[in-house]
N, C-alpha and C. Protein backbone atom coordinates (compact mmCIF):
# COMPACT_ATOMS: atom_id res chain seq x y z
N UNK A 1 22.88 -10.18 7.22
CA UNK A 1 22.05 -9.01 7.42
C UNK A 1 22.68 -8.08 8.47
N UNK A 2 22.91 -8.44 9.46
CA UNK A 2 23.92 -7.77 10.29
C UNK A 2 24.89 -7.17 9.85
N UNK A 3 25.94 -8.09 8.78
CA UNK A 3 26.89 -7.46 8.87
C UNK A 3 26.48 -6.31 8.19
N UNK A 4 26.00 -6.23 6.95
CA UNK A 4 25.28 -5.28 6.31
C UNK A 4 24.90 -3.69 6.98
N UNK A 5 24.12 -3.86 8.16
CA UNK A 5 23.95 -3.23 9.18
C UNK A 5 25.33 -2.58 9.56
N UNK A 6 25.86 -3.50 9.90
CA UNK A 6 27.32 -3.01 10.60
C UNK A 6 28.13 -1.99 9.48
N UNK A 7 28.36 -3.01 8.39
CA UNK A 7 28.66 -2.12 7.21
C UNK A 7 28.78 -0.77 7.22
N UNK A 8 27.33 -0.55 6.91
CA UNK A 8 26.51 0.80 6.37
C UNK A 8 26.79 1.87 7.76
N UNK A 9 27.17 1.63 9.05
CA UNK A 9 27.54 2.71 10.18
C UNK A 9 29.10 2.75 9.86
N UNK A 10 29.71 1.94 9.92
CA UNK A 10 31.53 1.86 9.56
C UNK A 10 31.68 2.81 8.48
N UNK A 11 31.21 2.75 7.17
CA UNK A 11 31.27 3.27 6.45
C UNK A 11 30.82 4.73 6.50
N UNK A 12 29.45 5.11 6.74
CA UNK A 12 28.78 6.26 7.26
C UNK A 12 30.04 6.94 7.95
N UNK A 13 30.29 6.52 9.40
CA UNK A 13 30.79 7.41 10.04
C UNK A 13 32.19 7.42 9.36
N UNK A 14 33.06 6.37 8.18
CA UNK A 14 33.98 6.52 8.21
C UNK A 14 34.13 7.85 7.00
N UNK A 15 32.69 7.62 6.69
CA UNK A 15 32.66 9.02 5.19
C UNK A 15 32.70 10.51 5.80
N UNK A 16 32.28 10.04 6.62
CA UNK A 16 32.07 11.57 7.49
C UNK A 16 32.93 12.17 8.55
N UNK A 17 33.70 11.28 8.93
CA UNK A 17 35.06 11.67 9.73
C UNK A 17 36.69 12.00 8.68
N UNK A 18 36.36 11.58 7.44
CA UNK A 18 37.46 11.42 6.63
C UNK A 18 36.93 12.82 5.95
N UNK A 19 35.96 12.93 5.45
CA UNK A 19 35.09 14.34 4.77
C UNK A 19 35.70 15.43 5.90
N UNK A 20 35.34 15.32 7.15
CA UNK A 20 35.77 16.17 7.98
C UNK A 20 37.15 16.62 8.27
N UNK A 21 37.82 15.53 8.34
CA UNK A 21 39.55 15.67 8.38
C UNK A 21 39.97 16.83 7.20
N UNK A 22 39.41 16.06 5.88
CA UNK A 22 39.57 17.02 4.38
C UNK A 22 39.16 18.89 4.63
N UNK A 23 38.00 18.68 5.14
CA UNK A 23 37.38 20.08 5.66
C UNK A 23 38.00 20.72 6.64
N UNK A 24 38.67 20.13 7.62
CA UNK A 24 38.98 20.79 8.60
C UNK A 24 40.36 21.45 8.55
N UNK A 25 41.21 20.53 7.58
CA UNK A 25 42.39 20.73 6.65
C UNK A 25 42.42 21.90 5.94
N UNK A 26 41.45 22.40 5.42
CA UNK A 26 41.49 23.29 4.31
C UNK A 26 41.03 24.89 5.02
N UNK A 27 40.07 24.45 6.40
CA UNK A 27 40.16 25.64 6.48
C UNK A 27 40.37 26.00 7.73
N UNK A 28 40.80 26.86 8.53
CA UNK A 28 41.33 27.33 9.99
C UNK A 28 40.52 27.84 10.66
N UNK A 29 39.74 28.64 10.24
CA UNK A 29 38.17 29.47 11.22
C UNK A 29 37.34 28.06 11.37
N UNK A 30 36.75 27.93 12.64
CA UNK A 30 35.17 27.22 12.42
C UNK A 30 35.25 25.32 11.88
N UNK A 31 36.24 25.02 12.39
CA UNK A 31 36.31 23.67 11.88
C UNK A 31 35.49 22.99 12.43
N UNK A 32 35.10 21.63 12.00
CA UNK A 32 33.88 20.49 12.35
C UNK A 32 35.02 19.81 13.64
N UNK A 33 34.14 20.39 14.72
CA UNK A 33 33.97 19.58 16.03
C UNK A 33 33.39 18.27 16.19
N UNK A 34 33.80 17.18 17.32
CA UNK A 34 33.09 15.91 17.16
C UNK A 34 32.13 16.03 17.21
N UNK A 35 31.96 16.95 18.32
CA UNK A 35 29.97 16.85 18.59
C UNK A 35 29.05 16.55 17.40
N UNK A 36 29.34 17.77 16.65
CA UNK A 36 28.87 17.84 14.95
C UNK A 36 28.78 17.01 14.01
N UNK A 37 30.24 16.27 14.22
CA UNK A 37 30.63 15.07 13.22
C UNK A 37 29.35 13.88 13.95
N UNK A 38 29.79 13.94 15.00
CA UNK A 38 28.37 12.77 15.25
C UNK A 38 27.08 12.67 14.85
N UNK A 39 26.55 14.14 15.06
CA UNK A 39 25.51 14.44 14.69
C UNK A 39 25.43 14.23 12.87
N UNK A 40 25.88 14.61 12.47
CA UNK A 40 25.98 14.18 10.97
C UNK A 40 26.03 12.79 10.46
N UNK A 41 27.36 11.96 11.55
CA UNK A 41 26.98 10.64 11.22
C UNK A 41 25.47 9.76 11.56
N UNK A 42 25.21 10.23 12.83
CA UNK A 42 24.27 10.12 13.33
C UNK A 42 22.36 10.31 12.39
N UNK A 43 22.48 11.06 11.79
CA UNK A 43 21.59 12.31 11.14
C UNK A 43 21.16 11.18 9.62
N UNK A 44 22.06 10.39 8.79
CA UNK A 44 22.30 9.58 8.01
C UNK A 44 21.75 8.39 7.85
N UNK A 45 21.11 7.69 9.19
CA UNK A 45 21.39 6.57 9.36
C UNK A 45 19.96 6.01 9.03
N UNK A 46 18.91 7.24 9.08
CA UNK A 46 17.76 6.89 8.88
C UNK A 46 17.36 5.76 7.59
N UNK A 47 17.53 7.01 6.33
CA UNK A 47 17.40 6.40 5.15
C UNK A 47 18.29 5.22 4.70
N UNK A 48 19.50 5.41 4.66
CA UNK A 48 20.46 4.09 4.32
C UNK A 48 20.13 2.77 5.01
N UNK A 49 19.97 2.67 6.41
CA UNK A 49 19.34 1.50 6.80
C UNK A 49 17.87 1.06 6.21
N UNK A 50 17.02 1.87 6.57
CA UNK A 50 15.82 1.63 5.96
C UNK A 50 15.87 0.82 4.38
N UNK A 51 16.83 1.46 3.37
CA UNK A 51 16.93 1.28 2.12
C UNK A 51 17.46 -0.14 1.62
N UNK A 52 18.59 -0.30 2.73
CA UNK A 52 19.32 -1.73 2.72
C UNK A 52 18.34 -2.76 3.13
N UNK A 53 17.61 -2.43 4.52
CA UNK A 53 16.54 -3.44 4.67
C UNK A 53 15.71 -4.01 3.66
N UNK A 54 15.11 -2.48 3.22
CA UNK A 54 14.07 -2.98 1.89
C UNK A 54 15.00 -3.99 1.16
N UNK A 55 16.01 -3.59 0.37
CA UNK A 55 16.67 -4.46 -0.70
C UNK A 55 16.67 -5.94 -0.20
N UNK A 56 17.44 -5.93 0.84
CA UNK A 56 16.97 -7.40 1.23
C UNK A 56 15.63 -7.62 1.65
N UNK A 57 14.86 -7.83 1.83
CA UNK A 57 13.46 -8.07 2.24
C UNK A 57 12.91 -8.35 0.81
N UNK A 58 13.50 -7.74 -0.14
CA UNK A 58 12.83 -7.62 -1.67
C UNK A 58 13.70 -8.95 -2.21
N UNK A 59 14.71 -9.21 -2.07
CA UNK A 59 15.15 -10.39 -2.30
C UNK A 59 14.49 -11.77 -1.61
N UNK A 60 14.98 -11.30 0.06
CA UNK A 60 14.01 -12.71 0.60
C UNK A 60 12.83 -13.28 0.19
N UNK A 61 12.01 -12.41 0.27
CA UNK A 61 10.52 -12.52 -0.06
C UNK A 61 10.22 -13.33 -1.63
N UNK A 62 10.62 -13.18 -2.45
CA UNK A 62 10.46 -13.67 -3.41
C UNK A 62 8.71 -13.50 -3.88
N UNK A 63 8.22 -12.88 -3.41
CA UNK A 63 6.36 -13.00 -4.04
C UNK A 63 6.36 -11.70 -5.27
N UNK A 64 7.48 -10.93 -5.54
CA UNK A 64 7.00 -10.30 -6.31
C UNK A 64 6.38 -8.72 -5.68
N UNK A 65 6.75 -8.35 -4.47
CA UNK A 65 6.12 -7.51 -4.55
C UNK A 65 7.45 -6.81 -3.56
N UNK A 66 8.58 -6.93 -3.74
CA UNK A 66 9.80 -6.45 -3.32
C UNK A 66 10.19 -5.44 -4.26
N UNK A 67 9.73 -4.91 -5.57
CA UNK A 67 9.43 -3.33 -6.14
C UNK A 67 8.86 -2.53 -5.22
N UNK A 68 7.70 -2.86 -4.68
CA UNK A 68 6.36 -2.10 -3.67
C UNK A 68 6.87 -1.69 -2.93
N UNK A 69 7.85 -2.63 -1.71
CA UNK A 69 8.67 -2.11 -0.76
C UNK A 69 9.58 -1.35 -1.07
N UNK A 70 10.80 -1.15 -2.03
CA UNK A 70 11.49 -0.41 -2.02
C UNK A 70 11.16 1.22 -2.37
N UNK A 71 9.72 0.87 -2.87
CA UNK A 71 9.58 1.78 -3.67
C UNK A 71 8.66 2.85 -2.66
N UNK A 72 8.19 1.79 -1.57
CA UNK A 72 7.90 2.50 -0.25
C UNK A 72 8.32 3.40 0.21
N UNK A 73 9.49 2.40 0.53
CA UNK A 73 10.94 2.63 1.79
C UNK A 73 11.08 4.43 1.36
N UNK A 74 11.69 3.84 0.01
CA UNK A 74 12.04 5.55 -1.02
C UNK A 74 11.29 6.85 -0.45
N UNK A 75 10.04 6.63 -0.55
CA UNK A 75 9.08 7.40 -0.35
C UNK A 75 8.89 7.96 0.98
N UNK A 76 9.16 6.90 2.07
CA UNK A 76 9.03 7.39 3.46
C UNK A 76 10.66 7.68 3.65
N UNK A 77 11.32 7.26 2.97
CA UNK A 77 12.94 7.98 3.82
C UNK A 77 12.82 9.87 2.88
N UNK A 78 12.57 9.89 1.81
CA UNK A 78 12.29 11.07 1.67
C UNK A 78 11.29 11.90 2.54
N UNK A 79 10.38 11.41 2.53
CA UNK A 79 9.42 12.09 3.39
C UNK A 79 9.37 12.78 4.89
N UNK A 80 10.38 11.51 5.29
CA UNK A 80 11.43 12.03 7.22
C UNK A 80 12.61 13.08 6.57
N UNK A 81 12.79 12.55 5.20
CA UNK A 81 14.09 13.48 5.04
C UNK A 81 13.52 15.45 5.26
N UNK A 82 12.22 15.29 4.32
CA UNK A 82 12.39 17.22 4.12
C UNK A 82 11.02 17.45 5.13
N UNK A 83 10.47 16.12 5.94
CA UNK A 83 9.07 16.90 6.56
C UNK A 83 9.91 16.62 8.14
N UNK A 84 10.31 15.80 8.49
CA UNK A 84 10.59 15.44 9.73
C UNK A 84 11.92 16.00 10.31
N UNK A 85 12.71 16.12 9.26
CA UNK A 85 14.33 16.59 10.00
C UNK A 85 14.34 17.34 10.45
N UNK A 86 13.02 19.01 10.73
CA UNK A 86 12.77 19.71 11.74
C UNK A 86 13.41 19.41 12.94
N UNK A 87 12.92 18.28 13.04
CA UNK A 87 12.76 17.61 14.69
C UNK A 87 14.52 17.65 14.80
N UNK A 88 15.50 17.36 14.16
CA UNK A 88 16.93 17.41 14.26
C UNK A 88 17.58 18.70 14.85
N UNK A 89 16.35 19.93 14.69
CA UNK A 89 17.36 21.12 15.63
C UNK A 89 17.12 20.83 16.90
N UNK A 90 16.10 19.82 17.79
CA UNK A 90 16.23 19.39 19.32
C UNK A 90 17.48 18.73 19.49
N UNK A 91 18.59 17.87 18.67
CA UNK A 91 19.07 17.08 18.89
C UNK A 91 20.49 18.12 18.40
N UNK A 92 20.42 18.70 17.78
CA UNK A 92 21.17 20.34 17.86
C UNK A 92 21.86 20.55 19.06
N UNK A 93 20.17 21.01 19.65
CA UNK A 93 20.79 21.91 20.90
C UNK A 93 21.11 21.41 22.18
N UNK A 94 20.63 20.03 22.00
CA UNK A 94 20.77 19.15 22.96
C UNK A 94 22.41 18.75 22.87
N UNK A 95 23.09 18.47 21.95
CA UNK A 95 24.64 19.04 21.82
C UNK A 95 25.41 19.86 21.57
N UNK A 96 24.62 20.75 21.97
CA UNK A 96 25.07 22.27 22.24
C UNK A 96 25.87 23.03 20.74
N UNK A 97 25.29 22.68 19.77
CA UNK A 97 25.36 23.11 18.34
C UNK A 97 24.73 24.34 17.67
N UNK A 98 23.39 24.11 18.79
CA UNK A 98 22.39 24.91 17.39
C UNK A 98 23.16 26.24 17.44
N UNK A 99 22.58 27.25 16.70
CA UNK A 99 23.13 29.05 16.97
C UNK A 99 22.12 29.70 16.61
């Protein structure tokens, strides 16, 4: 379960620092700064963890009702995704991003 955990940030940040390299490559005005890149890796971590948990929890459990949870999880990682990520321009400006 851990490693899993561990996984899913290695990967995250490694999608998003390699995405960035590609981006930053291509264009010369305005390239992705770390600050940013963090924040992006950072910004991610909500839903994918949440999602991996469910999956396992839906396995452990075995009663049959490991559909319910995932199908939860789904529902509340969308729900932080388009009602709550507001709250992400504090964490903006708090790294001196927002504009």
């Amino acid at each position: 379960m851990v490693g899993a955990v561990v996984a899913i940030h290695v990967a995250r940040f490694g999608n998003v620092l390699f995405c960035s390299l590609l981006t930053n490559m291509s264009r010369k005005r305005q390239p992705i700064n770390c600050k940013f890149q963090l924040v992006m890796g950072l910004s991610g971590m909500r839903g994918s963890i949440a999602y991996i948990l469910a999956l396992k929890c839906s396995e452990d459990l075995k009663l049959g009702g490991g559909g319910v949870i995932v199908f939860v999880t789904i529902w509340i990682a969308l729900f932080t995704v388009l009602r709550i990520s507001h709250l992400d321009s504090s964490s903006l400006r708090a790294a001196s991003l927002a504009r």
